[in-house]
C-alpha atoms as a PDB file:
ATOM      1  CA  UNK A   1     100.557  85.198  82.606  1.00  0.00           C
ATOM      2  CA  UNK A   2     102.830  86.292  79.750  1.00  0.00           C
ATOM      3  CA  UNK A   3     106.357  87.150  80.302  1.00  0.00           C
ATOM      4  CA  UNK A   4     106.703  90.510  81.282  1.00  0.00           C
ATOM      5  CA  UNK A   5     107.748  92.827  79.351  1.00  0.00           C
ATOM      6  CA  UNK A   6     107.567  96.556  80.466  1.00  0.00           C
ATOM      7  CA  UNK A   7     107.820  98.358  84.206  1.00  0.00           C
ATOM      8  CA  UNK A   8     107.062 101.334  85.825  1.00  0.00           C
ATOM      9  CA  UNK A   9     109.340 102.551  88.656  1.00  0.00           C
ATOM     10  CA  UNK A  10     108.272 105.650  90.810  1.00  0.00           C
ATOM     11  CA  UNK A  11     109.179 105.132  94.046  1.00  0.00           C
ATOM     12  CA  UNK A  12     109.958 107.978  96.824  1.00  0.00           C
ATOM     13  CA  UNK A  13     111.949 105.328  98.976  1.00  0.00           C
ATOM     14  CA  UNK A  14     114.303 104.404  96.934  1.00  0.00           C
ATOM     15  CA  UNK A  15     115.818 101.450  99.359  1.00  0.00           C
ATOM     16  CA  UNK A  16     116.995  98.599  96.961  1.00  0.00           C
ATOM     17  CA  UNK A  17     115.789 100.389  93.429  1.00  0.00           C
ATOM     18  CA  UNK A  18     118.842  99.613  91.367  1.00  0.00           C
ATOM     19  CA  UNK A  19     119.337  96.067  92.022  1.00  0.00           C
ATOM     20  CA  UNK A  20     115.719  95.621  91.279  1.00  0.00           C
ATOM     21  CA  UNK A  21     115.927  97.287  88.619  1.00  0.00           C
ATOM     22  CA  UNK A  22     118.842  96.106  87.375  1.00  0.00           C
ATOM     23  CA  UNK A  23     117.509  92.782  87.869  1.00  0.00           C
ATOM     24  CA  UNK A  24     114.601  93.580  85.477  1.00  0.00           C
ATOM     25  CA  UNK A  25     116.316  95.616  83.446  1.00  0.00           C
ATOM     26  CA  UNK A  26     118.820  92.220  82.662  1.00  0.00           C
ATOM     27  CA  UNK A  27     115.418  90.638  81.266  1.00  0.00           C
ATOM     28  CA  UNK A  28     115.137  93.231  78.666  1.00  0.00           C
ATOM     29  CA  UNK A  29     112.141  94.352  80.722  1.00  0.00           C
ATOM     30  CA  UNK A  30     111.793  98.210  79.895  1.00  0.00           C
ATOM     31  CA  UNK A  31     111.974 100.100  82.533  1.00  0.00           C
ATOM     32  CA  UNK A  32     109.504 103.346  82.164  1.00  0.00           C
ATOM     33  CA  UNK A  33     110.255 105.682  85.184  1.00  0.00           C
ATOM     34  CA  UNK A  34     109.745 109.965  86.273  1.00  0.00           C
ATOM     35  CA  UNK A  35     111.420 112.577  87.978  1.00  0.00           C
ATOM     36  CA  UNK A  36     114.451 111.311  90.643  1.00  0.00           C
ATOM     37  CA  UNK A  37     113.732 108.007  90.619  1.00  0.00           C
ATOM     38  CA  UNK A  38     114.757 108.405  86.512  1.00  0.00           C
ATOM     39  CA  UNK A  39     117.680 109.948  87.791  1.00  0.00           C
ATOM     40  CA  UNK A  40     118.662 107.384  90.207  1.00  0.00           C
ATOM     41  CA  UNK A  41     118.405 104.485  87.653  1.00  0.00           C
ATOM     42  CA  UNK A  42     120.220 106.969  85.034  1.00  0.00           C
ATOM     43  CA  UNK A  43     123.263 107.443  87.225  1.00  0.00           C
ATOM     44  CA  UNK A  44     123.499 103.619  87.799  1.00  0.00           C
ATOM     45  CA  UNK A  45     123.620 103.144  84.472  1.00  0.00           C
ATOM     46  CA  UNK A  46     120.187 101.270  84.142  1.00  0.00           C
ATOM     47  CA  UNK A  47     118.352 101.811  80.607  1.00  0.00           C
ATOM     48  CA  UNK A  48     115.387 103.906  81.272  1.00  0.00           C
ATOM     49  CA  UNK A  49     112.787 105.470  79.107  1.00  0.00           C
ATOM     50  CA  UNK A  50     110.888 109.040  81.124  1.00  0.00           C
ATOM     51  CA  UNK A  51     107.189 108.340  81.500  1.00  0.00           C
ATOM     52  CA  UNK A  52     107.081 111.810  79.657  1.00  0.00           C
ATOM     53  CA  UNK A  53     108.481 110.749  76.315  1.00  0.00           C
ATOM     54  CA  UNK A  54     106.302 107.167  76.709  1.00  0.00           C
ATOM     55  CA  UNK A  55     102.818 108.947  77.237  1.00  0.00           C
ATOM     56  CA  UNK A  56     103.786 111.972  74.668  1.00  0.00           C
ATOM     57  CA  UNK A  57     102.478 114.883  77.827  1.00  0.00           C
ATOM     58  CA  UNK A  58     104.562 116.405  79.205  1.00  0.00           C
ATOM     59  CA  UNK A  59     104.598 116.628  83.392  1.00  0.00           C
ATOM     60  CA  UNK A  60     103.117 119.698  84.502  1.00  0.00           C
ATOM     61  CA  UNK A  61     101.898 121.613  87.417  1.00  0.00           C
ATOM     62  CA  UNK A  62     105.163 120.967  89.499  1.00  0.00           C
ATOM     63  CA  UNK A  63     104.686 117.318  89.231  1.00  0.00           C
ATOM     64  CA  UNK A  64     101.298 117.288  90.227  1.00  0.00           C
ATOM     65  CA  UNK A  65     100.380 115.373  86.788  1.00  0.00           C
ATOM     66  CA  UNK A  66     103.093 113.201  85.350  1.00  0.00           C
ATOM     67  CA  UNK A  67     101.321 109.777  85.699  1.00  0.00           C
ATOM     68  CA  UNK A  68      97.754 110.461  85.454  1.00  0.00           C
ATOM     69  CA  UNK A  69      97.642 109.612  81.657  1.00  0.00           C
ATOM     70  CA  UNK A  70      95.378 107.266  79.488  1.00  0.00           C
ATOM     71  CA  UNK A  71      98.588 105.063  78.426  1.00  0.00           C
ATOM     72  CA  UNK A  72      99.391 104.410  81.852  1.00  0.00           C
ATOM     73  CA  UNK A  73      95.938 103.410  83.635  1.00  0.00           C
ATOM     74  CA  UNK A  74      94.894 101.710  80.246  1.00  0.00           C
ATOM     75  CA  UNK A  75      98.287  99.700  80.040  1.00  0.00           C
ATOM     76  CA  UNK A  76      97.729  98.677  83.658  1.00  0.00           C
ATOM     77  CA  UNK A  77      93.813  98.043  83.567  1.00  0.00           C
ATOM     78  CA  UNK A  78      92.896  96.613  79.948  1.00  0.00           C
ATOM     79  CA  UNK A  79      91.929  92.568  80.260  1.00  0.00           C
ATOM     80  CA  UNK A  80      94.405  91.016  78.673  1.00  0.00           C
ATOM     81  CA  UNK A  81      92.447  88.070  76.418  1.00  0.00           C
ATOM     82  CA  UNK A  82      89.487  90.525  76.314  1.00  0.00           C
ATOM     83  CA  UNK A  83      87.986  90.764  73.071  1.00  0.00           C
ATOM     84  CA  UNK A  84      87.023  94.163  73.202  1.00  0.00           C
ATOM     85  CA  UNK A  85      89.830  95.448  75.707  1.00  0.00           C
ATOM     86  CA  UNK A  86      92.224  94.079  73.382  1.00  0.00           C
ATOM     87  CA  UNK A  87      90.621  96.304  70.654  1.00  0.00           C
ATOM     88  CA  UNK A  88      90.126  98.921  72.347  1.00  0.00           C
ATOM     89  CA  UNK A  89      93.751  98.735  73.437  1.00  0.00           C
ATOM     90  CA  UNK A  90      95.005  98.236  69.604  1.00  0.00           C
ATOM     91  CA  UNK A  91      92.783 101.308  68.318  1.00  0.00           C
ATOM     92  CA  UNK A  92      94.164 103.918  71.242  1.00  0.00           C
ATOM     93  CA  UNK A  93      97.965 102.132  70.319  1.00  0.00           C
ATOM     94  CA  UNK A  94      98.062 101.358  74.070  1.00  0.00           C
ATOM     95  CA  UNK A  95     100.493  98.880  75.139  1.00  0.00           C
ATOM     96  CA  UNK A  96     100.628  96.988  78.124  1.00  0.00           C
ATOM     97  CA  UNK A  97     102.281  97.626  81.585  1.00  0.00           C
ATOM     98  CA  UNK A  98     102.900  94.355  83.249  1.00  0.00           C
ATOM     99  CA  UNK A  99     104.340  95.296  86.433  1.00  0.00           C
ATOM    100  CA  UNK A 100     104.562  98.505  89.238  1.00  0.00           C
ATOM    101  CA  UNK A 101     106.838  99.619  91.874  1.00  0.00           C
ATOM    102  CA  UNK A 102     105.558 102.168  93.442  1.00  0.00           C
ATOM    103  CA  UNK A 103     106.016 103.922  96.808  1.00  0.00           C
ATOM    104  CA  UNK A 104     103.882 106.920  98.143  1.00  0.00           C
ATOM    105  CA  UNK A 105     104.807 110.444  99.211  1.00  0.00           C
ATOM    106  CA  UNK A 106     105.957 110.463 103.153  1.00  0.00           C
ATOM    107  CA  UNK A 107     103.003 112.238 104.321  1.00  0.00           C
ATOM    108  CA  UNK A 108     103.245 110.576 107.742  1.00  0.00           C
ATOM    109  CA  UNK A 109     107.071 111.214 108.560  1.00  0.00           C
ATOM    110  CA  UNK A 110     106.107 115.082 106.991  1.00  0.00           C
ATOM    111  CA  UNK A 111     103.045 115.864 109.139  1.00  0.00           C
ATOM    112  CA  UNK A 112     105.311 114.132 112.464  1.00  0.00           C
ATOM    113  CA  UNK A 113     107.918 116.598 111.862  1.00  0.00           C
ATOM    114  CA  UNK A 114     108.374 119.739 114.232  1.00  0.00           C
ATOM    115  CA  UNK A 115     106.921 123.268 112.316  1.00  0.00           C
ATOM    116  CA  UNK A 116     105.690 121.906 108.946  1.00  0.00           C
ATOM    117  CA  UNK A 117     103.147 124.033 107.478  1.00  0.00           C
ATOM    118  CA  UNK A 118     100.006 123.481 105.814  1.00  0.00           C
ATOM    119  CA  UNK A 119     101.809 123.404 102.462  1.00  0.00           C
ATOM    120  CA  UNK A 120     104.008 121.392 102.684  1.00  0.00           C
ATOM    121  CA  UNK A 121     101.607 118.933 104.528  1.00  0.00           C
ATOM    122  CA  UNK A 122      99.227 119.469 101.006  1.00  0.00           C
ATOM    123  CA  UNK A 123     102.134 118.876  98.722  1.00  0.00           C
ATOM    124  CA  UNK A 124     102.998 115.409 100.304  1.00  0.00           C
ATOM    125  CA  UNK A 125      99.416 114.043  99.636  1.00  0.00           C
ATOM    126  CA  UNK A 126     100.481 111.608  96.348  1.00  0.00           C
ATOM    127  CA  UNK A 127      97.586 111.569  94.530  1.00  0.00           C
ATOM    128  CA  UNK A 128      99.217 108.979  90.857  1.00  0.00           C
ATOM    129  CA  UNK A 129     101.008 106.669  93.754  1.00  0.00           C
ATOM    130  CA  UNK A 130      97.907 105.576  95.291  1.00  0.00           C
ATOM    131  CA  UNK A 131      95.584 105.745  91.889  1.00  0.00           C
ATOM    132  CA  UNK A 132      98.270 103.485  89.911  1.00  0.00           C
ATOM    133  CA  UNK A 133      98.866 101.021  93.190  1.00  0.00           C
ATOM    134  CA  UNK A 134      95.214 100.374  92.919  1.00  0.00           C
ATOM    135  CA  UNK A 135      94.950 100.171  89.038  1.00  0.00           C
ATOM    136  CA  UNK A 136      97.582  97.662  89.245  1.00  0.00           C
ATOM    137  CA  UNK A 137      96.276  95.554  92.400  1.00  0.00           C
ATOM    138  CA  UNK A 138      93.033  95.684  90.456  1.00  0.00           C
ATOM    139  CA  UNK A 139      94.220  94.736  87.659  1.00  0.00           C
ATOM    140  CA  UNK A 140      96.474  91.978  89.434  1.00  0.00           C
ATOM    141  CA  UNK A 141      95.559  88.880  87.193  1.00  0.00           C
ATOM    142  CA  UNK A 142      98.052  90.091  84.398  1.00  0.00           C
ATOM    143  CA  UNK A 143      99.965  93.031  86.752  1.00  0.00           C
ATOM    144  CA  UNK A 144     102.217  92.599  89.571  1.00  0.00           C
ATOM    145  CA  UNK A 145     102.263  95.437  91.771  1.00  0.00           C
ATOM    146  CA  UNK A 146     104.528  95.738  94.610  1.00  0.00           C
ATOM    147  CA  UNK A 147     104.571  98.729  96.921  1.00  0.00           C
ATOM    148  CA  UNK A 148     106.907  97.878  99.941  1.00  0.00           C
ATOM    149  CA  UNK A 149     110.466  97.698  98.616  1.00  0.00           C
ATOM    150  CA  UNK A 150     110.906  94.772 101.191  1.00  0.00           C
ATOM    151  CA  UNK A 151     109.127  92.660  98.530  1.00  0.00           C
ATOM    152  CA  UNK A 152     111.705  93.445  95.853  1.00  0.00           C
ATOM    153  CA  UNK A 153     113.364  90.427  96.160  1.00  0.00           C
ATOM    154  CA  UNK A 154     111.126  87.913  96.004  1.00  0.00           C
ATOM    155  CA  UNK A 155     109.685  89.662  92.918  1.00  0.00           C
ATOM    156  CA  UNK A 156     112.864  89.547  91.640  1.00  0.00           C
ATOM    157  CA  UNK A 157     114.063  86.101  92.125  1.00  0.00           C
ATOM    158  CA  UNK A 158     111.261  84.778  90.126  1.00  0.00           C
ATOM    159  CA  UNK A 159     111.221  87.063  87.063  1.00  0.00           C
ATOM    160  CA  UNK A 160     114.698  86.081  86.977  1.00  0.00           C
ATOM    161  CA  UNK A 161     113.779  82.543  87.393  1.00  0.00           C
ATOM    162  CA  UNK A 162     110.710  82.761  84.548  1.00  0.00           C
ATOM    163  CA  UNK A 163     110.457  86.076  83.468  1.00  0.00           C
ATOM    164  CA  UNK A 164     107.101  86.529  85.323  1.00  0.00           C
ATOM    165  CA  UNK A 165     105.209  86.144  88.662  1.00  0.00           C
ATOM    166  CA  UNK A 166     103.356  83.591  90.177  1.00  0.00           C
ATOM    167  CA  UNK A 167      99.266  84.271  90.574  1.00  0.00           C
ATOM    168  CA  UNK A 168      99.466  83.683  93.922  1.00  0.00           C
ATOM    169  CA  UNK A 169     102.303  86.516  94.584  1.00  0.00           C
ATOM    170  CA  UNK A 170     100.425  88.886  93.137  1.00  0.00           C
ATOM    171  CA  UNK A 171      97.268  88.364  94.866  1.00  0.00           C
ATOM    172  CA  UNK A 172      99.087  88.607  97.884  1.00  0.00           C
ATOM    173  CA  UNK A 173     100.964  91.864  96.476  1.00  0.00           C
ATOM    174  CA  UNK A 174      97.933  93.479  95.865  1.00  0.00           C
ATOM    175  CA  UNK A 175      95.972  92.863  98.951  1.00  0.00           C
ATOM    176  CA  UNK A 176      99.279  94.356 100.443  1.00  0.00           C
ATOM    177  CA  UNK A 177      98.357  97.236  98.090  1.00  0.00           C
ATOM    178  CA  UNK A 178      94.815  98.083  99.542  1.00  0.00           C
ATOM    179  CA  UNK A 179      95.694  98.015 103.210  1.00  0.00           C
ATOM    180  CA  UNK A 180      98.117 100.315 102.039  1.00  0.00           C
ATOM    181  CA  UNK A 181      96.361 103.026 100.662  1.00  0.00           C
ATOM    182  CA  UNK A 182      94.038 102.673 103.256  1.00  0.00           C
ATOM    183  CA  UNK A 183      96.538 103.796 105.957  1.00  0.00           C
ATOM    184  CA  UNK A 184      97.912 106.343 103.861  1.00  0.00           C
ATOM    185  CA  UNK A 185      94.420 107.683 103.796  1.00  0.00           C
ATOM    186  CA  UNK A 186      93.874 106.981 107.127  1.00  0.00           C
ATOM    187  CA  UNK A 187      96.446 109.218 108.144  1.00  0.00           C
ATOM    188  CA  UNK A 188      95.219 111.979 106.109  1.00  0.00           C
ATOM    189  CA  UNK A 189      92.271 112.330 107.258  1.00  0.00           C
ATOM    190  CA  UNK A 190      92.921 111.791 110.811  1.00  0.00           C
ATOM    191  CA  UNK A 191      96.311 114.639 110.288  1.00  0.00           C
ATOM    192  CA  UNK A 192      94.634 117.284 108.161  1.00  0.00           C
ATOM    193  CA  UNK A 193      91.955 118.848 110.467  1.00  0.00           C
ATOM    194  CA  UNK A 194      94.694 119.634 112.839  1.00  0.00           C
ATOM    195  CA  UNK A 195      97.012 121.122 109.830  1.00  0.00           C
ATOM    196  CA  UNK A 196      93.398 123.408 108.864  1.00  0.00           C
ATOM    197  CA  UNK A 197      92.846 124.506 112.504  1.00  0.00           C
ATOM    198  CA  UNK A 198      96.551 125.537 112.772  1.00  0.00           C
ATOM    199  CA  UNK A 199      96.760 127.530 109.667  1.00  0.00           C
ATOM    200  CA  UNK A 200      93.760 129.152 110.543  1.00  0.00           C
ATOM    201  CA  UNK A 201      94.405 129.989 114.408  1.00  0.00           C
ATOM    202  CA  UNK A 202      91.899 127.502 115.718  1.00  0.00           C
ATOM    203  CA  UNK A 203      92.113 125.238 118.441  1.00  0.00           C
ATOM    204  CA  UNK A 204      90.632 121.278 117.263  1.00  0.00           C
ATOM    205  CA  UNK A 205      87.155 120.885 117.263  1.00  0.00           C
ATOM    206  CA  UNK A 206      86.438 119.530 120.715  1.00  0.00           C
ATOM    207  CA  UNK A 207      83.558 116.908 119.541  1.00  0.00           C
ATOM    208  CA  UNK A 208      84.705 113.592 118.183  1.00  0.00           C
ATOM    209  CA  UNK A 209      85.539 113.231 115.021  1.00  0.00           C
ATOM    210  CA  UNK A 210      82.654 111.978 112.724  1.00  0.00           C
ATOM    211  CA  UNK A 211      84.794 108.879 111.859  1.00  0.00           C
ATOM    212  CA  UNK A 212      88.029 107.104 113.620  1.00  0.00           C
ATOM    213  CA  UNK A 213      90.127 104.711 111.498  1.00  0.00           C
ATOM    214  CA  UNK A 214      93.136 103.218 113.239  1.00  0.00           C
ATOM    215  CA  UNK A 215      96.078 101.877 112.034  1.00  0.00           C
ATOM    216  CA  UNK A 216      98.454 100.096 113.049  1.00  0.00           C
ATOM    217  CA  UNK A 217     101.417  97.382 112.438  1.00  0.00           C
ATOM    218  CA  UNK A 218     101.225  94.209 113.557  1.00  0.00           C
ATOM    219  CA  UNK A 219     104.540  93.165 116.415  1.00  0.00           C
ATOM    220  CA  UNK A 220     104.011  90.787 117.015  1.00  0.00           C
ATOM    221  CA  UNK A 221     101.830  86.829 117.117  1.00  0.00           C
ATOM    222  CA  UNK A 222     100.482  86.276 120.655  1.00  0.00           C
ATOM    223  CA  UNK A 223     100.050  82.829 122.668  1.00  0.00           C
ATOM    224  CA  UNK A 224      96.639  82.820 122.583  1.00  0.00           C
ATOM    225  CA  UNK A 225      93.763  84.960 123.204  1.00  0.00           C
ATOM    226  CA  UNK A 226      91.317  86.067 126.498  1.00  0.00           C
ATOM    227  CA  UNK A 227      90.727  81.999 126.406  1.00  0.00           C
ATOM    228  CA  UNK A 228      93.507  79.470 125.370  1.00  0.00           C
ATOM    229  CA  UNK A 229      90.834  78.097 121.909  1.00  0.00           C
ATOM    230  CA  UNK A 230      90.889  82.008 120.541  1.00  0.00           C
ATOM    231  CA  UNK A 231      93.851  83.614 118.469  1.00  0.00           C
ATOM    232  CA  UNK A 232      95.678  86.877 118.620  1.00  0.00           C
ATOM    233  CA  UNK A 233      97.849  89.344 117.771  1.00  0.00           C
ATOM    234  CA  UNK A 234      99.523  92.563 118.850  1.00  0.00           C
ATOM    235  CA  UNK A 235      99.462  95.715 117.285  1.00  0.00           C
ATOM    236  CA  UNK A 236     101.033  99.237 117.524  1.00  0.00           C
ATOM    237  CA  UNK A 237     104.015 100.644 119.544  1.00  0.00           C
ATOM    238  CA  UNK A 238     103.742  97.962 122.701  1.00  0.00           C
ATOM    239  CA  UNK A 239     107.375  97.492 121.863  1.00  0.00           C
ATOM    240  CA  UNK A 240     108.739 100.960 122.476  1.00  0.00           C
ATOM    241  CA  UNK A 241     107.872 100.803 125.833  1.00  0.00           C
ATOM    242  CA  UNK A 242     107.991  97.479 126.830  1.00  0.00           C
ATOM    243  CA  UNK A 243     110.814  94.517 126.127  1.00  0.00           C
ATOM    244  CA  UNK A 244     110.388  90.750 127.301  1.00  0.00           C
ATOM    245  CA  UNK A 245     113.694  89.408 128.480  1.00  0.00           C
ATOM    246  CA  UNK A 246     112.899  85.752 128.892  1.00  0.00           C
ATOM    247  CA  UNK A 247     109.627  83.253 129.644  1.00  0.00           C
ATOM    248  CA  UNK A 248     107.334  81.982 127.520  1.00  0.00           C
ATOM    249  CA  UNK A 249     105.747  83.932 123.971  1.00  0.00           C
ATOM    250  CA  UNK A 250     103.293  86.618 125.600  1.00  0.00           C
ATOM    251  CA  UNK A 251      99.433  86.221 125.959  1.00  0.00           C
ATOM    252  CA  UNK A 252      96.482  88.921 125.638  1.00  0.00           C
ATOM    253  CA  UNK A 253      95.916  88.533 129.259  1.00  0.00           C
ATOM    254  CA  UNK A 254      99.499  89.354 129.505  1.00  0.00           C
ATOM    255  CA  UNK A 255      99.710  92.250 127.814  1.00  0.00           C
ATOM    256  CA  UNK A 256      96.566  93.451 129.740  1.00  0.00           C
ATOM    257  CA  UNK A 257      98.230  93.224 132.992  1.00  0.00           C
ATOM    258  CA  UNK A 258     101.435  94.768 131.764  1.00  0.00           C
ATOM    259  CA  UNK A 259      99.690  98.075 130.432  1.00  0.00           C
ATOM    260  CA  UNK A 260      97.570  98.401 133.609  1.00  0.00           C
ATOM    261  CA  UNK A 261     100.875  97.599 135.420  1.00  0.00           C
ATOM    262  CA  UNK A 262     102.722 100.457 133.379  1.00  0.00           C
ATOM    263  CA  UNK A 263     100.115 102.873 133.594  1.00  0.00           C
ATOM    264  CA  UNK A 264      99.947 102.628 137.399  1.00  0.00           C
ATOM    265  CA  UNK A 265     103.949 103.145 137.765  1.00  0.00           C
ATOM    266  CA  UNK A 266     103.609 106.122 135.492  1.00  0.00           C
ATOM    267  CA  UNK A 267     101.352 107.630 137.820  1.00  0.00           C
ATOM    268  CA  UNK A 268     104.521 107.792 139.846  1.00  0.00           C
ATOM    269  CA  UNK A 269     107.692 108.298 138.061  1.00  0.00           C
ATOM    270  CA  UNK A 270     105.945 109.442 134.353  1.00  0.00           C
ATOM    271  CA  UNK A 271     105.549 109.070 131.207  1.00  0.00           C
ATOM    272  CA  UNK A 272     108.250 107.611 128.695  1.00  0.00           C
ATOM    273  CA  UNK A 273     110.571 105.243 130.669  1.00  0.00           C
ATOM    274  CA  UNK A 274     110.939 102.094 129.082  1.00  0.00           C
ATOM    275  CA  UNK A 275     109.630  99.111 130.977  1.00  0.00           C
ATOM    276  CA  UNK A 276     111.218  95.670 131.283  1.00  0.00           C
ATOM    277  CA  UNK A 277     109.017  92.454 131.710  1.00  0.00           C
END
């Protein structure tokens, strides 16, 4: 992979954006960025150029379309050694975009809060977050994408180190990228038809819902499985309610007869205590 050479930072989260930043920036990466997270690398005193002046367009329609532009998607998707991308590249004077830190809109904190509206919910649907994530993971041969600011610093340390990333970082980086935009979705459509039936005065629909994707985060590694030969893992809020305060790492069997255990002392004393195992 060549050295690289230009960024794109639009992140909502903006946990650990200037020292990244600055950390690129100190390659004589350019930095191409929009909106507040321009701001926030302006008022550190980080060089950046607005996406606006790089594509020529204006954003428009409230910031509905700032990113959705031919010089960003072809920057990030073109094959770079491609005979014909390369041309195609030269004749549009497209230049590349070798990495992207992007984070999406907080749709999931929004539609959690008390009393948010329909609008609001619809405004916090990112629709150039999620499309250049995935041009970028596709693309992730040449393109290092990274969309969880925890990864900043790995990223970092080894652009400082070479000036690029290593193949296998980004293909990890961009799987990271698809189960991430597949939750976001996720939560979209499992959040909206409650937003519709609100706005409208309607209770839910009481048949099940056509389709039913879950997601969840992974706590925690367990012992083993229903048999010692199988693996596992735990997922979800388990933690929340229960906490382990010595003995051995936890197996599935375990955490079977702990939920059955909880559920049957809820019956009791209710819902929300925190139980100790």
């Amino acid at each position: 992979m060549p050295t690289i050479q230009r960024a794109l930072l639009s992140v909502c989260d903006k946990t650990g954006l200037v020292p990244f930043a600055q950390a690129l920036a100190s390659k004589g990466i350019e930095l191409l960025s929009t909106g507040g997270t321009a701001r926030a690398l302006r008022d550190a005193g980080v060089p950046v150029v607005e996406l606006s002046d790089f594509t020529g367009f204006p954003e428009m329609l409230d910031g509905r379309v700032k990113t959705l532009h031919p010089r960003v998607h072809g920057g990030l998707l073109y094959i770079r050694g491609n005979a014909e991308h390369e041309a195609a590249v030269a004749r549009h004077q497209l230049v590349p975009i070798d990495l992207v830190a992007v984070n999406l809109y907080p749709f999931e904190r929004t539609v959690a809060r008390a009393g948010v509206g329909l609008p609001e919910v619809i405004e916090n649907i990112d629709i150039g977050g999620p499309a250049m994530l995935r041009s970028a993971a596709k693309n992730h041969e040449a393109v290092t994408v990274v969309s969880d600011p925890a990864d900043y610093a790995e990223v970092a340390d080894q652009v400082l180190a070479t000036g690029e990333t290593t193949l296998e970082l980004r293909r990890r980086l961009a799987a990271k990228v698809y189960g991430r935009t597949a939750a976001y979705d996720a939560a979209i459509a499992a959040q909206l038809p409650r937003f519709f039936a609100a706005a409208a005065g309607q209770s839910l629909p009481a048949e099940a819902p056509p389709r039913l994707s879950i997601e969840a985060p992974c706590l925690q590694p367990l012992r083993y499985g229903e048999n010692p030969h199988q693996a596992a893992a735990l997922y979800g809020r388990f933690g929340e309610y229960y906490q382990q305060l010595q003995g051995k790492a936890l197996s599935y069997n375990n955490i079977l007869d702990l939920t059955a255990a909880g559920a049957l002392v809820a019956e009791f004393e209710g819902k929300g205590r925190r139980w100790r195992s």
